[in-house]
Protein backbone atom coordinates (compact mmCIF):
# COMPACT_ATOMS: atom_id res chain seq x y z
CA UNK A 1 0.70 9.12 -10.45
CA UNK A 2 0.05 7.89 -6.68
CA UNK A 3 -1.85 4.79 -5.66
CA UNK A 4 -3.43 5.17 -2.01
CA UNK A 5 -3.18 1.67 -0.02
CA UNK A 6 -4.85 1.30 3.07
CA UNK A 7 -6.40 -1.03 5.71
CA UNK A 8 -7.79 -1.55 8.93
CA UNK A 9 -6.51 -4.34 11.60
CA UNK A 10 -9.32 -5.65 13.92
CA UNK A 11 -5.54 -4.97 16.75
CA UNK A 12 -2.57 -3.14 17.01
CA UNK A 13 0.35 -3.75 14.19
CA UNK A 14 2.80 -2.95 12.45
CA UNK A 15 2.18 -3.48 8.62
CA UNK A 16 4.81 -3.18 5.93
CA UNK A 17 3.95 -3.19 1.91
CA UNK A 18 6.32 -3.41 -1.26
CA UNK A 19 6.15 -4.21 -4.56
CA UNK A 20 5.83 -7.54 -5.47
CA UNK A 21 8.65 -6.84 -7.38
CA UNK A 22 10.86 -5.86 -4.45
CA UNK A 23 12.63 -7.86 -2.03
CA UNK A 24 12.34 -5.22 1.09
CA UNK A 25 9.34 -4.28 2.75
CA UNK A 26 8.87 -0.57 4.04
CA UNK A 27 6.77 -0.09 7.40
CA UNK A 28 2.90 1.73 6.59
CA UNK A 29 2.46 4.99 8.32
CA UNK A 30 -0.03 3.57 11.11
CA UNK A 31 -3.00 5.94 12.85
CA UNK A 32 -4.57 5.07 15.87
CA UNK A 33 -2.63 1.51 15.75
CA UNK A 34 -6.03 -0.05 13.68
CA UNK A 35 -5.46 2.13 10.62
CA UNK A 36 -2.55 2.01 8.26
CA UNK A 37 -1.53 3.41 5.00
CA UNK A 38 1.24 4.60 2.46
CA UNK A 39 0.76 6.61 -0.85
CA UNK A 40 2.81 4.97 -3.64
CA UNK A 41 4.22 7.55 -5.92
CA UNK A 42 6.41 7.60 -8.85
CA UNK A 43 4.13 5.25 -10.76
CA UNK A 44 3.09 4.99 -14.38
CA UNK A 45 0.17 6.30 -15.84
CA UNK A 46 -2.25 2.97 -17.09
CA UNK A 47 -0.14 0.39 -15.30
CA UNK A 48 -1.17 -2.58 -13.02
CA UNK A 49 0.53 -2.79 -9.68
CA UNK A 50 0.51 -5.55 -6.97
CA UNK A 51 1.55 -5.21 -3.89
CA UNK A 52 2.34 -7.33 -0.80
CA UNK A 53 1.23 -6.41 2.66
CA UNK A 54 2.60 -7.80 5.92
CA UNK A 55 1.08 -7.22 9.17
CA UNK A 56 2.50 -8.25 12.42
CA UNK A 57 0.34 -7.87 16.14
CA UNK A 58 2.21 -7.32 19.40
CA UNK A 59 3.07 -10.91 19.48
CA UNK A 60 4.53 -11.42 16.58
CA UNK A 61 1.77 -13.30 14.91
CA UNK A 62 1.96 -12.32 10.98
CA UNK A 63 -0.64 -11.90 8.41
CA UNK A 64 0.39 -11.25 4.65
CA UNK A 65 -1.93 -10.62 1.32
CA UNK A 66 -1.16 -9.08 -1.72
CA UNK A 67 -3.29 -6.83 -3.79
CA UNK A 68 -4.45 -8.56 -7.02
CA UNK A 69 -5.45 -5.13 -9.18
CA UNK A 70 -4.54 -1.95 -8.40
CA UNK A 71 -4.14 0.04 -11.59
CA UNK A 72 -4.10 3.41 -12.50
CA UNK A 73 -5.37 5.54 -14.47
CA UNK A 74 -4.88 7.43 -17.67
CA UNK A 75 -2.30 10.59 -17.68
CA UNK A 76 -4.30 13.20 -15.64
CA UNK A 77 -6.12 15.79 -18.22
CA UNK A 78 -4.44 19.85 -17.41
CA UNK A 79 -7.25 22.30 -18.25
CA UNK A 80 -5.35 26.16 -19.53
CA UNK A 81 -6.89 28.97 -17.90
């Protein structure tokens, strides 16, 4: 299962996410400097994640939030031919 995160700066940044579980952060793949994302993977099928975000601007001013509910869903149905 893969979670999508993304978001939008109103300037240029650098964000990093982890797991709230995790002590490291890991930088977003940024587009266009405004828009940033990764694509969690690996997860478990019905589980709640949270995340923590970190976003830094060109002068090192830092903004950080974490993601209250991202969950997802059930094991993905397979239809046979």
């Amino acid at each position: 299962m893969t979670i999508e995160l993304s978001l939008t700066t109103n300037e240029a940044a650098t964000c990093s996410y982890k797991r709230t579980s995790e002590t490291a952060y890991n930088q977003m793949v940024t587009t266009g400097s405004l828009t940033h994302r990764h694509t969690a993977t690996a997860l478990t099928p019905s589980t709640s994640y949270t995340f923590d975000i970190r976003c830094a601007d060109t002068a090192n001013n830092v903004a950080t939030a974490q993601t209250t509910a991202v969950s997802t869903t059930g094991t993905p149905s397979c239809l046979p031919y």
